[in-house]
C-alpha atoms as a PDB file:
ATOM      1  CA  UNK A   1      31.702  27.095  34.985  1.00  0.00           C
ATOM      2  CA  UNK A   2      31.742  30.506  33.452  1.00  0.00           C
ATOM      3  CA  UNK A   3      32.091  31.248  29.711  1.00  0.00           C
ATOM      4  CA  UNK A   4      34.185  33.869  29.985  1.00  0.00           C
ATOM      5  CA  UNK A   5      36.327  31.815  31.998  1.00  0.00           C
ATOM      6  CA  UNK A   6      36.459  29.286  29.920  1.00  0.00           C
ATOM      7  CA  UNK A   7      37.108  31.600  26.723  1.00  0.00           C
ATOM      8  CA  UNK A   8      40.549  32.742  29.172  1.00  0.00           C
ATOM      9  CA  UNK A   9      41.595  28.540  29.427  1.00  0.00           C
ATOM     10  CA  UNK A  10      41.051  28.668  25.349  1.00  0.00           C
ATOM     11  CA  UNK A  11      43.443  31.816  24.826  1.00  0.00           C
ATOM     12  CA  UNK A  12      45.745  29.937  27.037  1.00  0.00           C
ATOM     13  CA  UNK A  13      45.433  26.862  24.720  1.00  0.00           C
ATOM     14  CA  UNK A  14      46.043  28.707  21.513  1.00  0.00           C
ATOM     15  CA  UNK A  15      48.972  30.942  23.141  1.00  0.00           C
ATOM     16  CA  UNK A  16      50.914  29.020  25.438  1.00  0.00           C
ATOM     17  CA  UNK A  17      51.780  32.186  28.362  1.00  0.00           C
ATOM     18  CA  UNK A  18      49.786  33.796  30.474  1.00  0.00           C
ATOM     19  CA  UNK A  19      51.435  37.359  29.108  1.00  0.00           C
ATOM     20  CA  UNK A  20      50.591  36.418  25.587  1.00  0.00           C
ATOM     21  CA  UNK A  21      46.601  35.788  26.840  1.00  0.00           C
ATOM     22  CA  UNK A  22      46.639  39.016  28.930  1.00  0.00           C
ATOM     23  CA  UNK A  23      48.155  41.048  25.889  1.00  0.00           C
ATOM     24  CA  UNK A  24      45.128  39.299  23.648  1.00  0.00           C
ATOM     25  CA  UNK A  25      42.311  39.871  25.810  1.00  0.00           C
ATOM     26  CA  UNK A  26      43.309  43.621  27.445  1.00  0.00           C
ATOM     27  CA  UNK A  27      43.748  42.337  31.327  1.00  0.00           C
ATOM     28  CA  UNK A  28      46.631  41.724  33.567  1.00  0.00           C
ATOM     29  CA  UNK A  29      48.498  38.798  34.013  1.00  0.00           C
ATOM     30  CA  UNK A  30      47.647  38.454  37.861  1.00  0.00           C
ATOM     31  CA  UNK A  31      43.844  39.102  36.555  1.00  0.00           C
ATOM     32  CA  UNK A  32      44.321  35.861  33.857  1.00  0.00           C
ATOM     33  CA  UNK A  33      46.175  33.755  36.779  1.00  0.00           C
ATOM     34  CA  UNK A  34      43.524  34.523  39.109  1.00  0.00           C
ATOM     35  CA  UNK A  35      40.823  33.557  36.620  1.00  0.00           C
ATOM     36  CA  UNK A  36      42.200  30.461  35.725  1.00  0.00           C
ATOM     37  CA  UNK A  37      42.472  29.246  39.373  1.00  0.00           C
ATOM     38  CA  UNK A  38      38.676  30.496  39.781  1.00  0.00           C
ATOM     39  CA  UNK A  39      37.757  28.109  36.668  1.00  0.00           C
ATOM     40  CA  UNK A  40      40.038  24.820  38.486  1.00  0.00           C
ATOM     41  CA  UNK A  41      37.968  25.479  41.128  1.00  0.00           C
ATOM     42  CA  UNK A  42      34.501  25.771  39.683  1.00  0.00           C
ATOM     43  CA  UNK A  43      36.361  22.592  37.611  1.00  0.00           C
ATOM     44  CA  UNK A  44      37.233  20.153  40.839  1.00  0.00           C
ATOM     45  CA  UNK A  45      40.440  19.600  39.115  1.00  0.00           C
ATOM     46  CA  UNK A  46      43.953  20.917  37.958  1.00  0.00           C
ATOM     47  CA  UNK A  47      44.045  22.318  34.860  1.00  0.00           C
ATOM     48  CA  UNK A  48      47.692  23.757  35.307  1.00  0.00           C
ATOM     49  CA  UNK A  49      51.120  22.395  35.890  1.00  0.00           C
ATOM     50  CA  UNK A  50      54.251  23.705  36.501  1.00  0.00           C
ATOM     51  CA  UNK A  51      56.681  23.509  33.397  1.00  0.00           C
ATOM     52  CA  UNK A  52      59.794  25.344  34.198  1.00  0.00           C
ATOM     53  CA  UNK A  53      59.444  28.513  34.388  1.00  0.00           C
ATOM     54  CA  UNK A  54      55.985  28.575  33.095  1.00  0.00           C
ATOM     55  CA  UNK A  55      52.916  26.681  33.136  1.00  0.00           C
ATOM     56  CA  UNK A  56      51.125  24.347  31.130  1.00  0.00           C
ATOM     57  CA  UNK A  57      47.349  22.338  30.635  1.00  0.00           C
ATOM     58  CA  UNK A  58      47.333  19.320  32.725  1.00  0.00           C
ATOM     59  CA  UNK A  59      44.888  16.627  30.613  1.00  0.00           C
ATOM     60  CA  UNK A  60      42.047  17.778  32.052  1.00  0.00           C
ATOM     61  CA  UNK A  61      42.885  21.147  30.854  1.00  0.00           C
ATOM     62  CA  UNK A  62      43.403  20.190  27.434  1.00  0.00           C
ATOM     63  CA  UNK A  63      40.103  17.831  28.062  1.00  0.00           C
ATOM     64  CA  UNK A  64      38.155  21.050  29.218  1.00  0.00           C
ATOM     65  CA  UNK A  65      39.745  22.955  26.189  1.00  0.00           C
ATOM     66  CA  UNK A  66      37.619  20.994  24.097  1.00  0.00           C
ATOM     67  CA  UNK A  67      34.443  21.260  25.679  1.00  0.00           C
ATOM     68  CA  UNK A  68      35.306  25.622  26.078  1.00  0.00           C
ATOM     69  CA  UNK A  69      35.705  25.009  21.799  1.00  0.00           C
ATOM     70  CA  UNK A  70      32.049  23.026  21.929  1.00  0.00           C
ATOM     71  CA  UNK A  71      30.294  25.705  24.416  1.00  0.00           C
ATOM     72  CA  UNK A  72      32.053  29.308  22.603  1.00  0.00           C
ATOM     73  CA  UNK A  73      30.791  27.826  19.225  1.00  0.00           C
ATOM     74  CA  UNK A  74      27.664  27.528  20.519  1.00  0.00           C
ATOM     75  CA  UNK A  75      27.697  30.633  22.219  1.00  0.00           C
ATOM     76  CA  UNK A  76      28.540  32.253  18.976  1.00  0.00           C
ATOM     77  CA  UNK A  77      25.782  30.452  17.428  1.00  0.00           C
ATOM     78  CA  UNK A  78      23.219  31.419  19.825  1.00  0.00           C
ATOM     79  CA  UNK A  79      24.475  35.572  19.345  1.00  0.00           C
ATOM     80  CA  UNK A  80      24.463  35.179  15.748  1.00  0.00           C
ATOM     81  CA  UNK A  81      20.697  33.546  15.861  1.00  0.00           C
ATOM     82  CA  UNK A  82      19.479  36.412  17.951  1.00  0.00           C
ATOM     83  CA  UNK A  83      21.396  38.966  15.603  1.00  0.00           C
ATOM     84  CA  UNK A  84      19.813  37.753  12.427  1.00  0.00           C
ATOM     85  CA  UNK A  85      16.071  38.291  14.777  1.00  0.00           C
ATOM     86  CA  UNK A  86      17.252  41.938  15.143  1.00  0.00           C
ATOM     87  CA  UNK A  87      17.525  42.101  11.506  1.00  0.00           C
ATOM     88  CA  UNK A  88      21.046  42.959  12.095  1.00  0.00           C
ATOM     89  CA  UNK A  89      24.076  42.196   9.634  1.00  0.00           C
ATOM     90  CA  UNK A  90      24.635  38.659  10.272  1.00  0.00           C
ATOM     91  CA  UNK A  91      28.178  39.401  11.488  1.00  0.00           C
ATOM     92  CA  UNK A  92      32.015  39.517  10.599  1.00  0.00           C
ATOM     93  CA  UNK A  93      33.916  36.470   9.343  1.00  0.00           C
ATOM     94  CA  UNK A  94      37.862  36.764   9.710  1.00  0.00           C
ATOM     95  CA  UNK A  95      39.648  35.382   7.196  1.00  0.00           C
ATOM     96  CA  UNK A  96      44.034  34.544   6.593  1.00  0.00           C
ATOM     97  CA  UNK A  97      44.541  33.112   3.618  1.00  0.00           C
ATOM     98  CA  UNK A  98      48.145  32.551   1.716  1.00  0.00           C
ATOM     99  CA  UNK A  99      48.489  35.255  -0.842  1.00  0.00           C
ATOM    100  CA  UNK A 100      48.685  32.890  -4.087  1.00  0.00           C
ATOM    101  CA  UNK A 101      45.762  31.518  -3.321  1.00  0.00           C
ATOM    102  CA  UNK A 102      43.999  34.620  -1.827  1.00  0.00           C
ATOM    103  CA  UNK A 103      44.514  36.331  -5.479  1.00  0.00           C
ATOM    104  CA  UNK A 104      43.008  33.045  -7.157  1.00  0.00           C
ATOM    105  CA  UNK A 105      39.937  32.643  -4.921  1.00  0.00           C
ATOM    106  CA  UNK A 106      38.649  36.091  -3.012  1.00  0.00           C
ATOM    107  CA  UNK A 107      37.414  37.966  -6.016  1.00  0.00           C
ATOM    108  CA  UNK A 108      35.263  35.090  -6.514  1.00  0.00           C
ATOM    109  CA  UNK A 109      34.030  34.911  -2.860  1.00  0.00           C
ATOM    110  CA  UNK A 110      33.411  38.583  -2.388  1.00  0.00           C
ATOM    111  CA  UNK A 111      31.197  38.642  -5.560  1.00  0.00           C
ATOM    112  CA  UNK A 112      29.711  35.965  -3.648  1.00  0.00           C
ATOM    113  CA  UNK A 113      29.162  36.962  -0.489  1.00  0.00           C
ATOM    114  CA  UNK A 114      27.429  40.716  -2.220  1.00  0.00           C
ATOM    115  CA  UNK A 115      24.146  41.182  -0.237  1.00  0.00           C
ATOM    116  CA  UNK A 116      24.354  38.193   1.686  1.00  0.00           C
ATOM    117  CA  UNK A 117      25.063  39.991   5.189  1.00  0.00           C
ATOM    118  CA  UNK A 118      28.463  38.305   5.807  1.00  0.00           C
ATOM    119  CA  UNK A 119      31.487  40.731   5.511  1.00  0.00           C
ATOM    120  CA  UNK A 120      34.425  39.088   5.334  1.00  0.00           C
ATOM    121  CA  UNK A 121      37.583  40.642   6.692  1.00  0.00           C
ATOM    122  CA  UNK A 122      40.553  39.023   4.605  1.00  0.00           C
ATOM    123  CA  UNK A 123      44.225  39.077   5.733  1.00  0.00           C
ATOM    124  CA  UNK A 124      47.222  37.394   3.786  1.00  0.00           C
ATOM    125  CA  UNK A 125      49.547  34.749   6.095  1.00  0.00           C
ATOM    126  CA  UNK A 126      52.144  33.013   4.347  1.00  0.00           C
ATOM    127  CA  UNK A 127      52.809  30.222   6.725  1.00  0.00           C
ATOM    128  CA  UNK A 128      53.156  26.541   6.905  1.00  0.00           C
ATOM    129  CA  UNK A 129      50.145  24.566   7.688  1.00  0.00           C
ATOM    130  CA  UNK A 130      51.785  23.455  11.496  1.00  0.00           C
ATOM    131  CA  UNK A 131      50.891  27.316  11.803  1.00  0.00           C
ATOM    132  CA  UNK A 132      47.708  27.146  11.731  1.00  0.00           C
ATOM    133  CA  UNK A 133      46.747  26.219  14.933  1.00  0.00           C
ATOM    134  CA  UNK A 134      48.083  29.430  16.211  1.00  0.00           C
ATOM    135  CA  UNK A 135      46.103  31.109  13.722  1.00  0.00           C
ATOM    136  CA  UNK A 136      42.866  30.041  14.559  1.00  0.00           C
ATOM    137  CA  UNK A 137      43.671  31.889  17.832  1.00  0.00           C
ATOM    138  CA  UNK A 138      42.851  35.256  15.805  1.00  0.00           C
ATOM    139  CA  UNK A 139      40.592  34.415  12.536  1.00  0.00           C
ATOM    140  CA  UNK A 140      37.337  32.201  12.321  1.00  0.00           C
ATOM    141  CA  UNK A 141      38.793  30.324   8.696  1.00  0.00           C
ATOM    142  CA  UNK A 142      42.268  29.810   7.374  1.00  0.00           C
ATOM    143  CA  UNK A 143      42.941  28.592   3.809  1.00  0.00           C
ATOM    144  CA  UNK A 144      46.270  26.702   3.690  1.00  0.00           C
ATOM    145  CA  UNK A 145      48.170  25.246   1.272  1.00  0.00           C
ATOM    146  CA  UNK A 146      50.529  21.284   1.638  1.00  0.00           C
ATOM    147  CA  UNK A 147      52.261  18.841  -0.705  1.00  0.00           C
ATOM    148  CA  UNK A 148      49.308  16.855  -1.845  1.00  0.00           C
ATOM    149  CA  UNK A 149      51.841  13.708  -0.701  1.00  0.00           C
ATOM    150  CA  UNK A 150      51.325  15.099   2.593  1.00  0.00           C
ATOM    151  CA  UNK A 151      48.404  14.078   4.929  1.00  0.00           C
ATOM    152  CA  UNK A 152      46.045  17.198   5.995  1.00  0.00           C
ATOM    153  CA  UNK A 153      45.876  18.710   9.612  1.00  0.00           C
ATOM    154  CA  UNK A 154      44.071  17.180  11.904  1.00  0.00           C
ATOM    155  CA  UNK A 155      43.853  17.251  15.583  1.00  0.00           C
ATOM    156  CA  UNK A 156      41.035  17.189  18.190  1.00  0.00           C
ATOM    157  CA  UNK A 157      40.881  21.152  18.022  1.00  0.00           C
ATOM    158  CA  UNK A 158      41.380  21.814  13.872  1.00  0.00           C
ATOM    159  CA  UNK A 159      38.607  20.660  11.395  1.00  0.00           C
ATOM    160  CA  UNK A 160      40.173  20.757   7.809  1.00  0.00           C
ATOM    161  CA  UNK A 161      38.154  20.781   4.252  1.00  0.00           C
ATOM    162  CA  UNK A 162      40.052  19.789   1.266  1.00  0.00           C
ATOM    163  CA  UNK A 163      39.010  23.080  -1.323  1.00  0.00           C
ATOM    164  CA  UNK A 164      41.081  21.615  -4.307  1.00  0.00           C
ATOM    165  CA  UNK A 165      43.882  20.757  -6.111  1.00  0.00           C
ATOM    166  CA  UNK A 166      46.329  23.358  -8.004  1.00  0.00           C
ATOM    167  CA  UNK A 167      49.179  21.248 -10.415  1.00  0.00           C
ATOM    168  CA  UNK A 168      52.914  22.822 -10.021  1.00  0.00           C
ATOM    169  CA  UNK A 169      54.580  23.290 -13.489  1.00  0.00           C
ATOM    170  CA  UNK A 170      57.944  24.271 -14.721  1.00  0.00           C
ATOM    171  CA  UNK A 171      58.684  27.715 -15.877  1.00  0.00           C
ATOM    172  CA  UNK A 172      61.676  28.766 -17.809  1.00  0.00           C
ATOM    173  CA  UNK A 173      62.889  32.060 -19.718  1.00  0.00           C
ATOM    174  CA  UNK A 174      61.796  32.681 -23.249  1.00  0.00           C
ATOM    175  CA  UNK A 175      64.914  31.144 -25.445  1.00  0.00           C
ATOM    176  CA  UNK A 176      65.481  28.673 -22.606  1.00  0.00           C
ATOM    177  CA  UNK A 177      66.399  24.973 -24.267  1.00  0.00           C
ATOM    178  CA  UNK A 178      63.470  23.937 -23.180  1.00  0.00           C
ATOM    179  CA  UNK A 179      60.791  26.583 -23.659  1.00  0.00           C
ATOM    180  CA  UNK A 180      59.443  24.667 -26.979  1.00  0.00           C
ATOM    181  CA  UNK A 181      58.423  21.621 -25.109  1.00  0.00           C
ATOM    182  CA  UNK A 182      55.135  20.547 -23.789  1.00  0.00           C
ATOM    183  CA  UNK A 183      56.543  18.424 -20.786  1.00  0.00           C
ATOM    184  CA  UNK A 184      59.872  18.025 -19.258  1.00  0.00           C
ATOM    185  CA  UNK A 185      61.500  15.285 -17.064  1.00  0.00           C
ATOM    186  CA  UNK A 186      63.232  15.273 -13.740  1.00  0.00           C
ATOM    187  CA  UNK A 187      66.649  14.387 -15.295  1.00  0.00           C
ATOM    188  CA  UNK A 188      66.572  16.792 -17.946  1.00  0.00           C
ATOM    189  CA  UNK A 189      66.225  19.490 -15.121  1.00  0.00           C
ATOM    190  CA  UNK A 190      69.000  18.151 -13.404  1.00  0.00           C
ATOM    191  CA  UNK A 191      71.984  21.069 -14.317  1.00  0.00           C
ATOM    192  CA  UNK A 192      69.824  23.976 -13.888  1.00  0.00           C
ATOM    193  CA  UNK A 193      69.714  26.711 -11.127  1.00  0.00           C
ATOM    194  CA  UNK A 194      66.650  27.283  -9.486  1.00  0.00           C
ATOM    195  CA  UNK A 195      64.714  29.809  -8.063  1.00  0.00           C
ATOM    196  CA  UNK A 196      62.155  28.429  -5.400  1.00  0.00           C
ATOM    197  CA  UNK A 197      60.134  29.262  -2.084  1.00  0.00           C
ATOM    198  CA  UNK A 198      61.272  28.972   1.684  1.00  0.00           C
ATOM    199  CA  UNK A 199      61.601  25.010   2.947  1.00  0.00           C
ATOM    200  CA  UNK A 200      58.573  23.975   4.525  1.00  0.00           C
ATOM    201  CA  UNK A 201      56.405  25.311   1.572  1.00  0.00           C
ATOM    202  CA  UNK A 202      54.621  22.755  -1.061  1.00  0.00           C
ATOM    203  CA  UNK A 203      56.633  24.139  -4.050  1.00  0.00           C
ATOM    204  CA  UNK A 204      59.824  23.419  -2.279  1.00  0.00           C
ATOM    205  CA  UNK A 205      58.380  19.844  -1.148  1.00  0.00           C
ATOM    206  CA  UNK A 206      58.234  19.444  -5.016  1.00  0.00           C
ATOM    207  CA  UNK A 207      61.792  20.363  -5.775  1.00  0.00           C
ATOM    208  CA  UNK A 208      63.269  17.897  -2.988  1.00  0.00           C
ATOM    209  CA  UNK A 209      61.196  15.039  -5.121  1.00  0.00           C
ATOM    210  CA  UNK A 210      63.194  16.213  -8.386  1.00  0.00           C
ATOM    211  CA  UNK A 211      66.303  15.757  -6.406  1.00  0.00           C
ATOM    212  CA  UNK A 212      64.997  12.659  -5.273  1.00  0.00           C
ATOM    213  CA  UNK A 213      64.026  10.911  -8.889  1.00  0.00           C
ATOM    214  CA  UNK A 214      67.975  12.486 -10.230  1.00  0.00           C
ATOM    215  CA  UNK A 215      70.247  11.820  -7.293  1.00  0.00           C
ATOM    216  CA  UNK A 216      71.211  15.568  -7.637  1.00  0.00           C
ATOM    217  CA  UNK A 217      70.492  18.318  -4.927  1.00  0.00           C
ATOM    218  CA  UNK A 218      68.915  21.336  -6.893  1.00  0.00           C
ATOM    219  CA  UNK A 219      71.072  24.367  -7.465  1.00  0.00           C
ATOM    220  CA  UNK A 220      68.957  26.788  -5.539  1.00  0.00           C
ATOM    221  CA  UNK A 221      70.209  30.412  -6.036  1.00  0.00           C
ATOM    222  CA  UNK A 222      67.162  32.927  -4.429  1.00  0.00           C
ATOM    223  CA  UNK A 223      64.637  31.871  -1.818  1.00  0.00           C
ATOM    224  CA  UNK A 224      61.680  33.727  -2.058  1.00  0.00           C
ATOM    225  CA  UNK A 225      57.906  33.558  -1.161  1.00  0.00           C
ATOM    226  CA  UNK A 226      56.318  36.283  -3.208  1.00  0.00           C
ATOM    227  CA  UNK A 227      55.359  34.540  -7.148  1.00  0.00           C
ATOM    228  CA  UNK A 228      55.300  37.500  -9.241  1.00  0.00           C
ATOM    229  CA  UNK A 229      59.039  38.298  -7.856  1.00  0.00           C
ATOM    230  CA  UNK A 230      59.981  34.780  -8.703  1.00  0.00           C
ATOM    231  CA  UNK A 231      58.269  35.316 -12.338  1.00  0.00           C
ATOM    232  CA  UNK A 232      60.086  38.146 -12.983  1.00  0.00           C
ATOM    233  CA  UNK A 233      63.531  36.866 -12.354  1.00  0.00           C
ATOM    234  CA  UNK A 234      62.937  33.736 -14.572  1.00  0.00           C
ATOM    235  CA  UNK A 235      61.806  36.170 -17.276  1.00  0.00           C
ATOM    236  CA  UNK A 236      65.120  37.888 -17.035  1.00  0.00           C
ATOM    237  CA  UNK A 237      66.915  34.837 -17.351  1.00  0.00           C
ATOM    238  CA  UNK A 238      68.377  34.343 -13.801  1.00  0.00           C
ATOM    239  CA  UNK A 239      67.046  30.309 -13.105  1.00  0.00           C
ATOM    240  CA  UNK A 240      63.921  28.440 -13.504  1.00  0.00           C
ATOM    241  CA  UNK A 241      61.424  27.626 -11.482  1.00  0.00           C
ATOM    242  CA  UNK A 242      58.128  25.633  -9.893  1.00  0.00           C
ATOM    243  CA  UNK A 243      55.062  27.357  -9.698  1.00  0.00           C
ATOM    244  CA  UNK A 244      51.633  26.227  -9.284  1.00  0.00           C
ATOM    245  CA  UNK A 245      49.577  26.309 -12.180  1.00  0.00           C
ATOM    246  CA  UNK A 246      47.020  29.166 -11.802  1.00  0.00           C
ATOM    247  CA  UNK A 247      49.299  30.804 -10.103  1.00  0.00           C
ATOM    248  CA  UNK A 248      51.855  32.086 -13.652  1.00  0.00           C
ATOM    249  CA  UNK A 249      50.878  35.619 -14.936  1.00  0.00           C
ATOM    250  CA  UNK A 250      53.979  36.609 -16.805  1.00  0.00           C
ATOM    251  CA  UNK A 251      52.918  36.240 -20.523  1.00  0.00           C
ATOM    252  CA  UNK A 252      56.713  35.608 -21.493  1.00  0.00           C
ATOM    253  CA  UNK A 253      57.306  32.138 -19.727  1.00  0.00           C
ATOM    254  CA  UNK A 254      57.343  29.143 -20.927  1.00  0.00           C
ATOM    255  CA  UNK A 255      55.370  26.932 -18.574  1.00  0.00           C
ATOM    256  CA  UNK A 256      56.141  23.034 -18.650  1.00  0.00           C
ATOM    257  CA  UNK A 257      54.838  20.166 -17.227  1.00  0.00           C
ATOM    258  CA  UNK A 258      56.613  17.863 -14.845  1.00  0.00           C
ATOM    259  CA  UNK A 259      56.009  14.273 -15.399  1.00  0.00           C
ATOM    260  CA  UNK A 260      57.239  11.222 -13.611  1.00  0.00           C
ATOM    261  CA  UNK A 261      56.669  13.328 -10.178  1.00  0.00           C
ATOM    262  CA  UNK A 262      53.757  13.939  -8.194  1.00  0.00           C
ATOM    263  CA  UNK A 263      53.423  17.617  -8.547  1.00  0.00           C
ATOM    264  CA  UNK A 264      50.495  19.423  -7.174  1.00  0.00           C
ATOM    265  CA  UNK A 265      49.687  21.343  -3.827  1.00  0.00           C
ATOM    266  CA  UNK A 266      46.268  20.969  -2.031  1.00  0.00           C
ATOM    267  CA  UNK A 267      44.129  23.960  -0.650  1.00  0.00           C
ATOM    268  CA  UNK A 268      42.779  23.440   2.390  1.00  0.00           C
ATOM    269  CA  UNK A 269      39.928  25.870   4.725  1.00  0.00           C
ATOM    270  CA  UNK A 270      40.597  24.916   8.311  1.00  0.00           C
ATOM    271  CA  UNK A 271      38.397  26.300  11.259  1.00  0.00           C
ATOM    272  CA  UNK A 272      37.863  25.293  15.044  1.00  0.00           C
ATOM    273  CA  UNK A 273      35.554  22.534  15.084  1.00  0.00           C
ATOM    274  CA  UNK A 274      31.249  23.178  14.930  1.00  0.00           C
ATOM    275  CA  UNK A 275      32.487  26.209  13.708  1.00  0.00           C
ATOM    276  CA  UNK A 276      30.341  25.884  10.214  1.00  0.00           C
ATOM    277  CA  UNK A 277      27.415  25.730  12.414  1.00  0.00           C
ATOM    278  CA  UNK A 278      27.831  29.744  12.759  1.00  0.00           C
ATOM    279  CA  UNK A 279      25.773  30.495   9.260  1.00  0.00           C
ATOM    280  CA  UNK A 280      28.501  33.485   8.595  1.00  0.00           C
ATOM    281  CA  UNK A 281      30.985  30.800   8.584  1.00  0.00           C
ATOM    282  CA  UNK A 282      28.946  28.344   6.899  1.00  0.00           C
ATOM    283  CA  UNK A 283      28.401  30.974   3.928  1.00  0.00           C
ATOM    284  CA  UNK A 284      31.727  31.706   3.653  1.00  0.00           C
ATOM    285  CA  UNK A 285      32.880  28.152   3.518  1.00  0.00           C
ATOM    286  CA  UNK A 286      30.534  27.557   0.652  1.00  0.00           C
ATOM    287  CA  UNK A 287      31.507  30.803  -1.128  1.00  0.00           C
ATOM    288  CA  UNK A 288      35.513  29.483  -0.917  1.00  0.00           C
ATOM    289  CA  UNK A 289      34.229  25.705  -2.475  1.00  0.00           C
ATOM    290  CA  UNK A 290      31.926  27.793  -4.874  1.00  0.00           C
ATOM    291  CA  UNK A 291      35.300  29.676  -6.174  1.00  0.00           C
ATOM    292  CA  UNK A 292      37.730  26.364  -6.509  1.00  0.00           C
ATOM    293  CA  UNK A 293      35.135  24.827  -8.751  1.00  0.00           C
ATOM    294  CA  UNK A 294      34.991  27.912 -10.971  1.00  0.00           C
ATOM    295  CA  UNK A 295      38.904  28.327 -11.210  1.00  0.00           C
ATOM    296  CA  UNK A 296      39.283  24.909 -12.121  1.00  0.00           C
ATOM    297  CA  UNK A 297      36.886  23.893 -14.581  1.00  0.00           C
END
């Protein structure tokens, strides 16, 4: 079976239309079709079925998507191995990381990957982690972030490493009732209005257990994703907040922590499987671990 055939039945995998893969990889619809009825061939087997209007992987497709994963990671392996014989640069890692926890942990792993031959090419993605499939389509590593109540990503084509754990506080405005305390409960919080992320979000997965331990739904007033926004407005006075713990900068809050609820949010590096046999990978990996167990000790 050819590679770059089976590279064509992976782009299918990770975006689900045959226009999506021929956008991705530069060629013509007809030219992906034709390809992937080459590759059933050279297969013995269907790897396409009709699903309404569109297609979809048969099991042995998604079977044979798992061996493409096994023989492009080795493939990348072997080019990388020959590179680092040239004396070449031992290649580009690409990188999507959530911005919170890109501006806690990339300063660290740039300093660490100076001189190594890795260069790292870092974008911000503020998804969920049930995104993050789809993002392994485009980037070699993706550092996520989940409730650390809720179980990790896993699947047959997604290897996950836990990186660490990041406690969510309480903020509130300077002159707020509560800003002389150490720790606050969930019923005391009950009354207030609250300024949190978009649902799906750890922070937010925090807030529902509040409303859980009081019996009252939180008065949510502003959704929003970005922290230093969120900062600001408590600072003004406008609601508190939940924010993860490394995450405050605003040197006028009063930061508070929540007891009687589990509040914390896990970071997680997920990559296609094998794919820390690639040394670039594997270095920058170990930079990310490297940086969790400086910003936490």
């Amino acid at each position: 079976m050819s590679v770059e055939r089976l590279r064509i039945l992976r782009a299918f995998a990770d975006r689900g239309t045959v226009s999506a893969v021929a956008h991705a990889l530069s060629m013509t619809p007809s030219a992906v079709s034709q390809q992937l009825k080459v590759l059933a061939r050279e297969a013995g087997v269907a790897l396409l079925e009709p699903d309404g209007r569109r297609v979809r992987l048969t099991d042995a497709g998604q079977a044979l998507v798992i061996r493409a994963d096994e023989v492009l990671a080795a493939m990348d392996r072997a080019t990388t191995e020959m590179a680092m014989y040239r004396a070449s640069p031992r290649g580009q890692v690409r990188v999507a990381m959530f911005p919170s926890g890109g501006a806690l942990l990339l300063p660290h792993v740039l300093r660490a990957l100076t001189d190594s031959g890795v260069e790292l090419i870092a974008s911000d993605e503020d998804v969920p982690p049930t995104a993050v499939p789809r993002l392994l389509a485009d980037y070699d590593v993706v550092l996520t972030h989940r409730d650390e109540r809720a179980d990790p990503l896993s699947g047959p084509r997604v290897t996950v490493r836990q990186v660490m754990r990041e406690p969510i506080d309480v903020v509130v405005p300077p002159g707020h009732r509560l800003a002389g305390r150490d720790t606050v409960a969930p019923e005391e919080l009950a009354q207030e209005s609250w300024l949190s992320v978009r649902g799906g979000f750890p922070v937010d997965d925090v807030l529902r257990s509040i409303a859980t331990v009081t019996g009252v739904q939180p008065r949510i007033t502003q959704r929003l994703n970005d922290f230093s926004l969120i900062e600001v407005l408590v600072a003004a006075g406008y609601g508190v907040a939940l924010m993860p713990r490394y995450a405050v900068r605003h040197p006028d809050l009063a930061i508070l922590r929540l007891s009687g609820v589990r509040a914390a949010r896990r970071y997680d590096l997920a990559t296609r499987p094998h794919a820390e046999q690639r040394p670039a990978i594997a270095t920058v990996l170990t930079a990310f671990h490297t940086a969790a167990r400086t910003v936490t000790a």
